[in-house]
PDB file of N, CA and C in Angstrom:
ATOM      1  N   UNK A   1     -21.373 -17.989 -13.652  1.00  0.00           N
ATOM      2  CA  UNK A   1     -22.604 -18.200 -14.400  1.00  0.00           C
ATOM      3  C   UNK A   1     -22.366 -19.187 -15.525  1.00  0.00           C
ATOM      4  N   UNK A   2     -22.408 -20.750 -15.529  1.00  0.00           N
ATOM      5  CA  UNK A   2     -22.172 -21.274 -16.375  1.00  0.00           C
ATOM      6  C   UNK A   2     -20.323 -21.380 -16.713  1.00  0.00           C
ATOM      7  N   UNK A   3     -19.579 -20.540 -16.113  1.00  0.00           N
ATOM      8  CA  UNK A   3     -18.716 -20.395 -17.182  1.00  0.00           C
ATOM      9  C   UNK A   3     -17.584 -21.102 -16.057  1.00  0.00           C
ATOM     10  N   UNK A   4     -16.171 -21.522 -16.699  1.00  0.00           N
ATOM     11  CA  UNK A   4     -15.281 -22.820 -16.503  1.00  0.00           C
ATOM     12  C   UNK A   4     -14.678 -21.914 -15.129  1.00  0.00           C
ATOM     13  N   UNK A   5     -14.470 -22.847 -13.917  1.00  0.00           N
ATOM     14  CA  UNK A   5     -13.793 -21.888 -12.706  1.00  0.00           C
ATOM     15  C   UNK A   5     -11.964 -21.988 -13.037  1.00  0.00           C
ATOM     16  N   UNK A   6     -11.649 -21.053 -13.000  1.00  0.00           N
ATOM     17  CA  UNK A   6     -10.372 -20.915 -13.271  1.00  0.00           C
ATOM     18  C   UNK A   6      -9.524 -20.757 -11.764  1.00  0.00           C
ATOM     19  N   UNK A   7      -8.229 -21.774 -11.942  1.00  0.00           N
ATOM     20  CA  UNK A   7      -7.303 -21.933 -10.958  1.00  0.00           C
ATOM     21  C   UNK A   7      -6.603 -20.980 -10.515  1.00  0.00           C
ATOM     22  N   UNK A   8      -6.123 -20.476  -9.753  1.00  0.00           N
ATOM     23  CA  UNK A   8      -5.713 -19.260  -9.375  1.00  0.00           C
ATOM     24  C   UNK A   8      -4.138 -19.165  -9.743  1.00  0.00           C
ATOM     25  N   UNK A   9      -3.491 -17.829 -10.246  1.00  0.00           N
ATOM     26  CA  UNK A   9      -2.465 -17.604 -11.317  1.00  0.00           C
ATOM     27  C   UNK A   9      -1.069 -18.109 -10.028  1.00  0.00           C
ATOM     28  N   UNK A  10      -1.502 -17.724  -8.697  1.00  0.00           N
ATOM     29  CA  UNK A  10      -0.369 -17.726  -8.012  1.00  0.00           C
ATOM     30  C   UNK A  10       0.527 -18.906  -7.453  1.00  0.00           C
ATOM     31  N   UNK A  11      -0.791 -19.210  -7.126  1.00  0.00           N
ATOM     32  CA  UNK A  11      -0.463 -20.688  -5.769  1.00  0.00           C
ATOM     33  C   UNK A  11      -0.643 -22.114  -7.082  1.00  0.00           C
ATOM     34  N   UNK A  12      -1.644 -21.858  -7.930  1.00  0.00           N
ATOM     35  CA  UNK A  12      -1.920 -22.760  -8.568  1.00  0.00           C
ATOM     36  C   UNK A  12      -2.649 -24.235  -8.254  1.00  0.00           C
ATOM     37  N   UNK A  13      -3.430 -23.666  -7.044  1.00  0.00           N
ATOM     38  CA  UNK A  13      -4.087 -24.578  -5.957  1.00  0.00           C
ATOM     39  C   UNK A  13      -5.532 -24.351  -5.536  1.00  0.00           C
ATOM     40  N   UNK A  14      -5.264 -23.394  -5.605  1.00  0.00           N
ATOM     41  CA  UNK A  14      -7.566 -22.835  -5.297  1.00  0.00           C
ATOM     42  C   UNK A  14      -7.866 -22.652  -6.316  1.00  0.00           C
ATOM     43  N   UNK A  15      -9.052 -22.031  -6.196  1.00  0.00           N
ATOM     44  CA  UNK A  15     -10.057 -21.809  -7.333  1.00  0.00           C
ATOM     45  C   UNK A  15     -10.067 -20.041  -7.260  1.00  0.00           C
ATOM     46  N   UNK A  16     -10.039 -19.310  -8.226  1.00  0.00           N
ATOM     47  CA  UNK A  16      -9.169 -17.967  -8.438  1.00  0.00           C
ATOM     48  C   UNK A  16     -10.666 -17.496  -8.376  1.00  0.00           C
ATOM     49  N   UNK A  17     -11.192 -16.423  -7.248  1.00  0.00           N
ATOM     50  CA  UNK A  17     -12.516 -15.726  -7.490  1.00  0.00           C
ATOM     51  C   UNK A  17     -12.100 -14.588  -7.613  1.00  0.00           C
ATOM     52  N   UNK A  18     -10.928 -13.837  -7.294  1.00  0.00           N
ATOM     53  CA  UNK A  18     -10.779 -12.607  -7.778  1.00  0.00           C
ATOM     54  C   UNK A  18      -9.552 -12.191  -8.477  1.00  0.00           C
ATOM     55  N   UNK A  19      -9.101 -10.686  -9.020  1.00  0.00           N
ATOM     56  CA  UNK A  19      -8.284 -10.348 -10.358  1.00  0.00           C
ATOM     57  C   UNK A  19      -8.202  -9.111  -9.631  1.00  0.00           C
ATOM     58  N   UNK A  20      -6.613  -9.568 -10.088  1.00  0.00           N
ATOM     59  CA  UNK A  20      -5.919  -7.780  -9.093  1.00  0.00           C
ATOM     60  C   UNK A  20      -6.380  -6.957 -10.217  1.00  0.00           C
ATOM     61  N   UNK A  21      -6.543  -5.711  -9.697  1.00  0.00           N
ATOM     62  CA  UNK A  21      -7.256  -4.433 -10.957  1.00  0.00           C
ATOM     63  C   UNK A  21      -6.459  -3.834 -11.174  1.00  0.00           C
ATOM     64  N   UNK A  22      -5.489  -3.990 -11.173  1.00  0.00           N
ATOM     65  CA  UNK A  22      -4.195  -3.402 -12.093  1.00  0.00           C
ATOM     66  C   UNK A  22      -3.330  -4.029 -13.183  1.00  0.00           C
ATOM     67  N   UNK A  23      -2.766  -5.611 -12.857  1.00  0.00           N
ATOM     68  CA  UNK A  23      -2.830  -6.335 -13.952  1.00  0.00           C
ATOM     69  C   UNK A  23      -3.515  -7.519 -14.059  1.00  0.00           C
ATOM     70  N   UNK A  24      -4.570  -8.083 -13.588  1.00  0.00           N
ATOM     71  CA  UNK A  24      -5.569  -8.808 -13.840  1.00  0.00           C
ATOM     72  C   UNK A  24      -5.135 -10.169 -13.469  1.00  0.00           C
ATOM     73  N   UNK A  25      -3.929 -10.741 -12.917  1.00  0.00           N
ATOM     74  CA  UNK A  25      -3.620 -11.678 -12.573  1.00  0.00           C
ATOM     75  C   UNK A  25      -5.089 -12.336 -11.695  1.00  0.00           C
ATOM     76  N   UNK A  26      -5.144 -13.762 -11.737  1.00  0.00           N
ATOM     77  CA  UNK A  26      -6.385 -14.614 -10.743  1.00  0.00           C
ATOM     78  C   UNK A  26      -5.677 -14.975  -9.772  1.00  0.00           C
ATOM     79  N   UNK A  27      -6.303 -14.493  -8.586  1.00  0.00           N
ATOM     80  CA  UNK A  27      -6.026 -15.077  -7.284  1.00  0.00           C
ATOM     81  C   UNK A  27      -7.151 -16.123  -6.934  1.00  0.00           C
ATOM     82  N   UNK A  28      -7.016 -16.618  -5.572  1.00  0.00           N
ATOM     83  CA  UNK A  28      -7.488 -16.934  -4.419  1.00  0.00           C
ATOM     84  C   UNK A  28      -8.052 -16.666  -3.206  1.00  0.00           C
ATOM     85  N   UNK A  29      -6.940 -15.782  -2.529  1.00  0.00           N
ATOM     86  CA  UNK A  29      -6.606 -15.446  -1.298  1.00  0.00           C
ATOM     87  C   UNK A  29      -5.952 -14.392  -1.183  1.00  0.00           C
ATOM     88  N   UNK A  30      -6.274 -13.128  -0.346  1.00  0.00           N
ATOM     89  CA  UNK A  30      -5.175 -11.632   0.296  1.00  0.00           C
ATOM     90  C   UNK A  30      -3.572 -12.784  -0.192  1.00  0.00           C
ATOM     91  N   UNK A  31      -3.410 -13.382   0.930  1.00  0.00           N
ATOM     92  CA  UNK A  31      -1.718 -13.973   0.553  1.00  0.00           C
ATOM     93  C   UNK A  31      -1.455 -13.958  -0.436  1.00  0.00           C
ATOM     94  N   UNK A  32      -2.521 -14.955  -1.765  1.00  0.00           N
ATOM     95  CA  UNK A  32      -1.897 -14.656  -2.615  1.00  0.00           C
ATOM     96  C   UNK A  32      -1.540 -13.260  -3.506  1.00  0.00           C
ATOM     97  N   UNK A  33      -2.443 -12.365  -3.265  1.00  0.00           N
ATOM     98  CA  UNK A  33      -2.679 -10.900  -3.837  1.00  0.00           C
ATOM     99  C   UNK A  33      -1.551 -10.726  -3.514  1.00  0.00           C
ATOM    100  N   UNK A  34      -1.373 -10.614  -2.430  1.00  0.00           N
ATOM    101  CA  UNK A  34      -0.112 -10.203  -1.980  1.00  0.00           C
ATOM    102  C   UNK A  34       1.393 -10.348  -2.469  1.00  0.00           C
ATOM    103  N   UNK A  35       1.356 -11.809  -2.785  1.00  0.00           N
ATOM    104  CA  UNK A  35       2.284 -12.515  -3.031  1.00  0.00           C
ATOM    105  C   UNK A  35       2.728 -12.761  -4.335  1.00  0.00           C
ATOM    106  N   UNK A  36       1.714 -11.757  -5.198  1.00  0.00           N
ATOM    107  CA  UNK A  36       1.859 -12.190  -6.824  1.00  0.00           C
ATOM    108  C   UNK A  36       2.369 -11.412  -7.422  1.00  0.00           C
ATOM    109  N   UNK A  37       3.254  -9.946  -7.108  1.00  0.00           N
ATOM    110  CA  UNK A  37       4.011  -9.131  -7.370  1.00  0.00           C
ATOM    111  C   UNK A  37       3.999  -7.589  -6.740  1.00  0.00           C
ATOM    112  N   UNK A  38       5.138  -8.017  -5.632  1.00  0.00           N
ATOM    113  CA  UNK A  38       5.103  -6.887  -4.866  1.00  0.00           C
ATOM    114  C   UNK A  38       5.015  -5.398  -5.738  1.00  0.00           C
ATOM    115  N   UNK A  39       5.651  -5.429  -6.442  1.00  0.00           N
ATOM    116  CA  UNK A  39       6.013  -4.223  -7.474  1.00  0.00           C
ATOM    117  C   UNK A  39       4.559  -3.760  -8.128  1.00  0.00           C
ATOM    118  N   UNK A  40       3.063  -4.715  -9.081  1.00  0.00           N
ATOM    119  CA  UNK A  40       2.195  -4.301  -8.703  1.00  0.00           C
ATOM    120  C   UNK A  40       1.283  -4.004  -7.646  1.00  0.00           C
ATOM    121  N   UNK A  41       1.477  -4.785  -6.545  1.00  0.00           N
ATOM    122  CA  UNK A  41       0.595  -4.489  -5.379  1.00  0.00           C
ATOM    123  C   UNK A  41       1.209  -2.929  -4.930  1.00  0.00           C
ATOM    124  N   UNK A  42       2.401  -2.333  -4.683  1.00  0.00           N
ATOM    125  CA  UNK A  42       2.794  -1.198  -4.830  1.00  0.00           C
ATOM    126  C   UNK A  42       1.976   0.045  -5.626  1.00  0.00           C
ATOM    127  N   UNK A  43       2.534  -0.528  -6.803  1.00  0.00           N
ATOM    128  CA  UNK A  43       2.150   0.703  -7.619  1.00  0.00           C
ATOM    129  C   UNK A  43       0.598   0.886  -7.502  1.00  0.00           C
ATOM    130  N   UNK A  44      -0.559  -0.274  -7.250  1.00  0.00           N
ATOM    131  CA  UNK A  44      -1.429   0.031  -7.242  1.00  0.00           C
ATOM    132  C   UNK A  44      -1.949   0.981  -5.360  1.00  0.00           C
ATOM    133  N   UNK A  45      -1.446   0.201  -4.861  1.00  0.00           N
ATOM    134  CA  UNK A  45      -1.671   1.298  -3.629  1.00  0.00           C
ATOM    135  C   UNK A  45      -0.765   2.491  -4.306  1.00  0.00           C
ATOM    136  N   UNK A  46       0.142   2.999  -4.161  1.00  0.00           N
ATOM    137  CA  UNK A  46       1.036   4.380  -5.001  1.00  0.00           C
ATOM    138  C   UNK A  46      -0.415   4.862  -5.232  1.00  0.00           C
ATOM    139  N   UNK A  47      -1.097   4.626  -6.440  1.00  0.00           N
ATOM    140  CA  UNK A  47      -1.896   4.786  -7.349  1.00  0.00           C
ATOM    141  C   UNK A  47      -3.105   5.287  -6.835  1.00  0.00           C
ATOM    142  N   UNK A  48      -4.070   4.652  -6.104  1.00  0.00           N
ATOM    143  CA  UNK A  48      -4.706   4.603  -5.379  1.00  0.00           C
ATOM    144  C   UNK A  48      -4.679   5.913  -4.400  1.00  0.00           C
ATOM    145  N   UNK A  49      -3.110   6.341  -3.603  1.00  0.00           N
ATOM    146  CA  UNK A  49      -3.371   7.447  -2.815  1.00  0.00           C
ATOM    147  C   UNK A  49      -2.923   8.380  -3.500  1.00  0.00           C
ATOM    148  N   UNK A  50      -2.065   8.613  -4.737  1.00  0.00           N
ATOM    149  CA  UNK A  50      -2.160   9.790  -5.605  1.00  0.00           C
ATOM    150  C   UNK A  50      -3.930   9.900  -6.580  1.00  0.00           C
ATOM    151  N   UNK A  51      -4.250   8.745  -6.448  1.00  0.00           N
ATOM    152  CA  UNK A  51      -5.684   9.596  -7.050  1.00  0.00           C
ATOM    153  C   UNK A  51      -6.839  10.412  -5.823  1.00  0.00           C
ATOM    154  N   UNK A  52      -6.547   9.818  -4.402  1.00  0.00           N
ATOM    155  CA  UNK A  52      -7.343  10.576  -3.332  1.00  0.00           C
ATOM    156  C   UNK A  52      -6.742  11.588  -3.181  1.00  0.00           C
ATOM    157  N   UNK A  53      -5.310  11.840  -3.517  1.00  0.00           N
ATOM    158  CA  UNK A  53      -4.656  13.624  -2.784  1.00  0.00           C
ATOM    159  C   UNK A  53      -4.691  14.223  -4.258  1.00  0.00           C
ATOM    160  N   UNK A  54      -5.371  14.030  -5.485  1.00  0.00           N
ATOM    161  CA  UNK A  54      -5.279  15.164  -6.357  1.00  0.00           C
ATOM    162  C   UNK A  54      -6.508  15.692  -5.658  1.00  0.00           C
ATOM    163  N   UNK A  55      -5.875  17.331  -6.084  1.00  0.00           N
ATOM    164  CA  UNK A  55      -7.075  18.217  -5.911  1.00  0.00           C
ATOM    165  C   UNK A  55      -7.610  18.417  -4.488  1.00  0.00           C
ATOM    166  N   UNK A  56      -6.608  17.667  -3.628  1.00  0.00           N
ATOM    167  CA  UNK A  56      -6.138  18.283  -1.977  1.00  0.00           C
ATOM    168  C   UNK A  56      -5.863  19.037  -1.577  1.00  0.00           C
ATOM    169  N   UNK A  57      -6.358  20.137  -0.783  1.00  0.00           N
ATOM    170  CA  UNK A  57      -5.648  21.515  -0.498  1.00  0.00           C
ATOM    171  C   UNK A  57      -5.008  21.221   1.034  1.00  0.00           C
ATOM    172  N   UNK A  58      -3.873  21.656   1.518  1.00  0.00           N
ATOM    173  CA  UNK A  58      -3.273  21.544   2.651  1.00  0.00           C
ATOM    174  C   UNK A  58      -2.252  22.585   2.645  1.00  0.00           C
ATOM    175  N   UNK A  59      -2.770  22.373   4.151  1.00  0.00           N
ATOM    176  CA  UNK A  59      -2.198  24.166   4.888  1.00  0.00           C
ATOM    177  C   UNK A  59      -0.693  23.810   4.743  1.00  0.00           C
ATOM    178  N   UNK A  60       0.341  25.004   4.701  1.00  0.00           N
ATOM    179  CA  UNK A  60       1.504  24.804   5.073  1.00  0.00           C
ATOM    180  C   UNK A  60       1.480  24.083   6.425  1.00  0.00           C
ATOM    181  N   UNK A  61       1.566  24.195   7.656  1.00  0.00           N
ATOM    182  CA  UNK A  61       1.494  23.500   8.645  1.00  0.00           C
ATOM    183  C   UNK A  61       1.180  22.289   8.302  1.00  0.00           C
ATOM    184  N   UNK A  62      -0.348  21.609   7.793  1.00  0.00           N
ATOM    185  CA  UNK A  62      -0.418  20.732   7.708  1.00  0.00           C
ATOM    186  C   UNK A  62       0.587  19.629   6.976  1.00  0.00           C
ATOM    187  N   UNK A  63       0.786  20.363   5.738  1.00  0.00           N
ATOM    188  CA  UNK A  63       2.091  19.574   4.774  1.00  0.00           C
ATOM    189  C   UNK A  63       3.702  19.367   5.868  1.00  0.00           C
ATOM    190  N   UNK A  64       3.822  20.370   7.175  1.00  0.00           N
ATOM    191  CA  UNK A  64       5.255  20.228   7.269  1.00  0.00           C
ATOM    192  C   UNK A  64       4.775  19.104   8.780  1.00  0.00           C
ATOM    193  N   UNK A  65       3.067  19.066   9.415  1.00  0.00           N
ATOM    194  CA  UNK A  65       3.122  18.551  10.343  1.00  0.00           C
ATOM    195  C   UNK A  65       3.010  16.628   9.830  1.00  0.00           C
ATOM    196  N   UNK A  66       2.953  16.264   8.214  1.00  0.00           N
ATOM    197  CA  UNK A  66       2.781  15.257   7.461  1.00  0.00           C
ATOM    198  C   UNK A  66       4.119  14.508   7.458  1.00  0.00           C
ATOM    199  N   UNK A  67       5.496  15.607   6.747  1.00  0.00           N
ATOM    200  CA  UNK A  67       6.411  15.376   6.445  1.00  0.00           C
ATOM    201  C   UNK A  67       7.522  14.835   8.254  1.00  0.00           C
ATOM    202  N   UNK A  68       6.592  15.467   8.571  1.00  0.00           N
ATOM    203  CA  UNK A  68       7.410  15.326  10.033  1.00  0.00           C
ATOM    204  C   UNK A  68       6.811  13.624  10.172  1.00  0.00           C
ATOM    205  N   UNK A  69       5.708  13.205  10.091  1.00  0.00           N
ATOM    206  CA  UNK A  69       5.313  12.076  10.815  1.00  0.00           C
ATOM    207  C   UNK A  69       5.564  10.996   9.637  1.00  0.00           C
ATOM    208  N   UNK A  70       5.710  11.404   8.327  1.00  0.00           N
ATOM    209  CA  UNK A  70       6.499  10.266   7.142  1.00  0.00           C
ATOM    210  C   UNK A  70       8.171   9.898   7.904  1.00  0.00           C
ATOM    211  N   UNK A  71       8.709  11.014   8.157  1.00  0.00           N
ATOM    212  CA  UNK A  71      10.246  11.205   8.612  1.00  0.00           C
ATOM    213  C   UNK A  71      10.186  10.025   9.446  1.00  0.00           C
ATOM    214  N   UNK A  72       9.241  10.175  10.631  1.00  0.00           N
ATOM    215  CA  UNK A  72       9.494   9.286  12.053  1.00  0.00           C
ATOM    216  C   UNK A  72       9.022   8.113  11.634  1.00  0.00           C
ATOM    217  N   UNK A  73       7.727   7.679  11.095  1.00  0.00           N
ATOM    218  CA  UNK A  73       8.004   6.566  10.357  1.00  0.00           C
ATOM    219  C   UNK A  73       8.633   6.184   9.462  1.00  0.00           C
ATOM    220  N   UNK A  74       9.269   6.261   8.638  1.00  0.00           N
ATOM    221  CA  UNK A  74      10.347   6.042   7.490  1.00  0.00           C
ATOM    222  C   UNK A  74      11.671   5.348   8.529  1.00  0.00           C
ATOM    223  N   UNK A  75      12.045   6.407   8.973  1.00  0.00           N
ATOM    224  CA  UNK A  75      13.365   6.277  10.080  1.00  0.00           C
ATOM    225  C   UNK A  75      13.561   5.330  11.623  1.00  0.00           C
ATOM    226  N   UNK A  76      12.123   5.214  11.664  1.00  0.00           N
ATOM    227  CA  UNK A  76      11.943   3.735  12.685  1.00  0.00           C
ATOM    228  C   UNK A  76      11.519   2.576  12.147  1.00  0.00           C
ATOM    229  N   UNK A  77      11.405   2.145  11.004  1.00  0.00           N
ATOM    230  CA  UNK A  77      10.946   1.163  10.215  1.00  0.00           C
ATOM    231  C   UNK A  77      12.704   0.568  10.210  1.00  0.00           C
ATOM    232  N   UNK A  78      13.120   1.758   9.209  1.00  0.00           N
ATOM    233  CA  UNK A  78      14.493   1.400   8.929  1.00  0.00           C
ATOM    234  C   UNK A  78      15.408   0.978  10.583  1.00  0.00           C
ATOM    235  N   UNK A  79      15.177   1.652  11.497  1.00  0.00           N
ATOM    236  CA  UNK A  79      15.959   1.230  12.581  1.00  0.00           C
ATOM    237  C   UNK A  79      15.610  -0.147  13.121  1.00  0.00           C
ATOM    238  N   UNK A  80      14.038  -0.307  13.057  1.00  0.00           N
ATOM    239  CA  UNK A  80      13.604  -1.361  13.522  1.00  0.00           C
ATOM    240  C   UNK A  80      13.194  -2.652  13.185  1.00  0.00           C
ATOM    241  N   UNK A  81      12.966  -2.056  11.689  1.00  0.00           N
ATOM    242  CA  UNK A  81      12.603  -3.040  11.093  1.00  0.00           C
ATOM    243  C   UNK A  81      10.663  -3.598  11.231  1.00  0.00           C
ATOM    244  N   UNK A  82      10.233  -2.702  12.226  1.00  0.00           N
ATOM    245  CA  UNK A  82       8.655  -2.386  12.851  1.00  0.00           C
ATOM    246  C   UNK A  82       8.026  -1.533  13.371  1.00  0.00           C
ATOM    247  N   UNK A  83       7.083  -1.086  13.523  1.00  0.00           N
ATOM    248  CA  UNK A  83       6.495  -0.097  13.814  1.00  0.00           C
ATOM    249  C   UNK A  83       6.582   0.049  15.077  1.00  0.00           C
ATOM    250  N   UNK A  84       6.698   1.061  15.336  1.00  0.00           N
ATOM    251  CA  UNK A  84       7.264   1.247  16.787  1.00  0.00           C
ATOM    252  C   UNK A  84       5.615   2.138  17.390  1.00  0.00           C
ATOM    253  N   UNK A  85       5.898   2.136  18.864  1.00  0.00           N
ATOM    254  CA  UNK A  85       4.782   2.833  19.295  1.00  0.00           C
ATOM    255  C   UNK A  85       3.961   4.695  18.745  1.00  0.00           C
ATOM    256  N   UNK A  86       2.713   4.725  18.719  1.00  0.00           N
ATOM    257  CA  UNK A  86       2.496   6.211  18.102  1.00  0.00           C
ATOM    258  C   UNK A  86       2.214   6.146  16.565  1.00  0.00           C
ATOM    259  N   UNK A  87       3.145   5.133  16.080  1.00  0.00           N
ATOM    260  CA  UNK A  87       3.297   5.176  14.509  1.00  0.00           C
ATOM    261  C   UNK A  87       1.150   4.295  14.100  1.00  0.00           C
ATOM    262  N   UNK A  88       0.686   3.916  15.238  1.00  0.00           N
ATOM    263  CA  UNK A  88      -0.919   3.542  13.866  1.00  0.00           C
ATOM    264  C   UNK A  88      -1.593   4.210  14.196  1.00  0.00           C
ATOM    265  N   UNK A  89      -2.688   3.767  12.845  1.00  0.00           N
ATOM    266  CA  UNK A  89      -3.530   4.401  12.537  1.00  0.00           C
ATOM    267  C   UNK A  89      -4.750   4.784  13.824  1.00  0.00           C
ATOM    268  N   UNK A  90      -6.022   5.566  13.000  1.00  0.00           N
ATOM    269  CA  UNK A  90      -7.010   5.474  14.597  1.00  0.00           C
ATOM    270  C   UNK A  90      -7.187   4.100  15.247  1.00  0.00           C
ATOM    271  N   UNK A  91      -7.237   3.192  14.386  1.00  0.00           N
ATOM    272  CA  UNK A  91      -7.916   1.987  14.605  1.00  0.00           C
ATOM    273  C   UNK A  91      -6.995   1.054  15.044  1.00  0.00           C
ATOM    274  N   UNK A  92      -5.664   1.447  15.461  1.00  0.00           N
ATOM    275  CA  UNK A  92      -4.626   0.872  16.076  1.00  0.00           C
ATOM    276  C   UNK A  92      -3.367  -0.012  15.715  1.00  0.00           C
ATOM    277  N   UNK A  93      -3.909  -0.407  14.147  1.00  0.00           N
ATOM    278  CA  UNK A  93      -3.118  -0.772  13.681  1.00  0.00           C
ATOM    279  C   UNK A  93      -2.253  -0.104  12.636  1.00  0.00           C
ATOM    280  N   UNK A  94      -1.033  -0.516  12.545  1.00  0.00           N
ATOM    281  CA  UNK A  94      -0.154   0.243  11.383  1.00  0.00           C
ATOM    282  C   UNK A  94       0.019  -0.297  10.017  1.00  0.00           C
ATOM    283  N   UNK A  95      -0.106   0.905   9.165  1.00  0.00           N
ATOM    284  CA  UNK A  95      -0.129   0.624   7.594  1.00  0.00           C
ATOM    285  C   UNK A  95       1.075   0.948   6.940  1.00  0.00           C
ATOM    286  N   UNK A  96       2.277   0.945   7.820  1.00  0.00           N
ATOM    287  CA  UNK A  96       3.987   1.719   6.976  1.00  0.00           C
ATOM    288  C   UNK A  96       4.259   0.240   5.958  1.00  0.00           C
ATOM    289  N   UNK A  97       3.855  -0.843   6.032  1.00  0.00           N
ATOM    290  CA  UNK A  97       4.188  -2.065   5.673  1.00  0.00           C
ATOM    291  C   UNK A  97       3.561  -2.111   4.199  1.00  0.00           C
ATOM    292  N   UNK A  98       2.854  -1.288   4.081  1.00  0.00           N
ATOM    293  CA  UNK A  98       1.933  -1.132   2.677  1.00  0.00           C
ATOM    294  C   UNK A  98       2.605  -0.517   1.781  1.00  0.00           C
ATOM    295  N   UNK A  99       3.490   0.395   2.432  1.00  0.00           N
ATOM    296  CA  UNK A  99       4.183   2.180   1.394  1.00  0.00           C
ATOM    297  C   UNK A  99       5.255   1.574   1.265  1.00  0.00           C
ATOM    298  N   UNK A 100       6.001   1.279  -0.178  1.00  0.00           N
ATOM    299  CA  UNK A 100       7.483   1.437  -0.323  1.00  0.00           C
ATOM    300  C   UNK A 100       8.111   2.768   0.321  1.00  0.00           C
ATOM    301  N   UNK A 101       9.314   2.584   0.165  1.00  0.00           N
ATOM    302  CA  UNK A 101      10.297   3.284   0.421  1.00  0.00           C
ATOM    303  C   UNK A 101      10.143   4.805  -0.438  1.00  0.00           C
ATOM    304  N   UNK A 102       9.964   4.474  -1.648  1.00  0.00           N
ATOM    305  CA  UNK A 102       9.808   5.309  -2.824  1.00  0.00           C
ATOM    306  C   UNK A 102       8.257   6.263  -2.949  1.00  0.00           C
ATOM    307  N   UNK A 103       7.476   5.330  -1.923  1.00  0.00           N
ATOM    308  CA  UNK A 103       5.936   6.087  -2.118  1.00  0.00           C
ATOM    309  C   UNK A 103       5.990   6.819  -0.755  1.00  0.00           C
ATOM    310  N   UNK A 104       7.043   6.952   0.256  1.00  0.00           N
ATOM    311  CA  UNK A 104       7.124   7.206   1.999  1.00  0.00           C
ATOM    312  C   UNK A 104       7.714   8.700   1.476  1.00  0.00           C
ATOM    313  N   UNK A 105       8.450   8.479   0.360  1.00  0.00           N
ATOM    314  CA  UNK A 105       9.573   9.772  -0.404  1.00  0.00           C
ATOM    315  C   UNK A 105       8.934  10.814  -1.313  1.00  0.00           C
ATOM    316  N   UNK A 106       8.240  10.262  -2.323  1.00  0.00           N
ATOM    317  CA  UNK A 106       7.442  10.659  -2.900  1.00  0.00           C
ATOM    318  C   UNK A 106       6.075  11.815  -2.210  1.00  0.00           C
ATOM    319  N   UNK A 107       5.773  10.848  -0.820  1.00  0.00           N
ATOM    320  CA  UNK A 107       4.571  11.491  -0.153  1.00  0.00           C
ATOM    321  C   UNK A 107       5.165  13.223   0.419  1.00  0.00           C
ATOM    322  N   UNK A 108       6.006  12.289   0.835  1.00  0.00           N
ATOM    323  CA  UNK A 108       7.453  13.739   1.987  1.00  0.00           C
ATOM    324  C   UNK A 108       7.514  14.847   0.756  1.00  0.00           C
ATOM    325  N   UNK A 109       7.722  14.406  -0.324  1.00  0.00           N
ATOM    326  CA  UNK A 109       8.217  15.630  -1.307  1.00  0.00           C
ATOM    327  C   UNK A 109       7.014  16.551  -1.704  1.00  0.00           C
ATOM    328  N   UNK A 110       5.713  15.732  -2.050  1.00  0.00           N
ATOM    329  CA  UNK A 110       4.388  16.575  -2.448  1.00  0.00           C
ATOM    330  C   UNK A 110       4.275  16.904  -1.071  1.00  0.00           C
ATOM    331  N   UNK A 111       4.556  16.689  -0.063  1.00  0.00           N
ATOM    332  CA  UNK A 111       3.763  17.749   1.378  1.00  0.00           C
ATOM    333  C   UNK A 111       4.818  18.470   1.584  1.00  0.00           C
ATOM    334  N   UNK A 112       6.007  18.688   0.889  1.00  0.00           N
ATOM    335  CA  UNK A 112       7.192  19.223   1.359  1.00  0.00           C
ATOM    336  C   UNK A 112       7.157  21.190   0.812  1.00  0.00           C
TER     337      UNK A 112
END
């Protein structure tokens, strides 16, 4: 509205229309979101699924049938380096590429 378009913080090449909501850096582009600090793009997903599981109730079963399917993904990532078959979502694709190591551990311990 009137106001000066600002260059984007990452690439330093487009024109920045959006601001990660965690530390406000200007992007461009997903790549660059992506690409502008793994460590916040982390913590904000982290963030993100500890604010949907407060105040989650889950059955024992459910928590040990969770920890079982973090395990098998965690442990074929590491073998493979990719998602191996079984491991996505409904919609077919897999999201282990999103979760650190530390948020795969973290999840295992609250369903544990």
């Amino acid at each position: 509205c009137g106001g000066q378009a600002m260059e984007c913080q990452v690439c330093l090449q487009g024109r920045a229309r959006y601001a990660c909501p965690r530390c406000g850096t200007r992007y461009c582009t997903l790549a660059c979101y992506r690409g502008h600090s793994s460590n916040c793009v982390d913590a904000f997903y982290r963030e993100s699924v500890e604010e949907d599981l407060k105040g989650t109730r889950v059955s024992d079963e459910g928590k040990g049938e969770m920890v079982e399917i973090l395990k098998r993904v965690h442990e074929s990532s590491l073998a493979s380096g990719s998602p191996s078959e079984g491991e996505e979502g409904e919609d077919g694709k897999s999201y282990r590429h999103l979760l650190s190591d530390e948020t795969v551990e973290a999840l295992s311990e609250a369903f544990s």
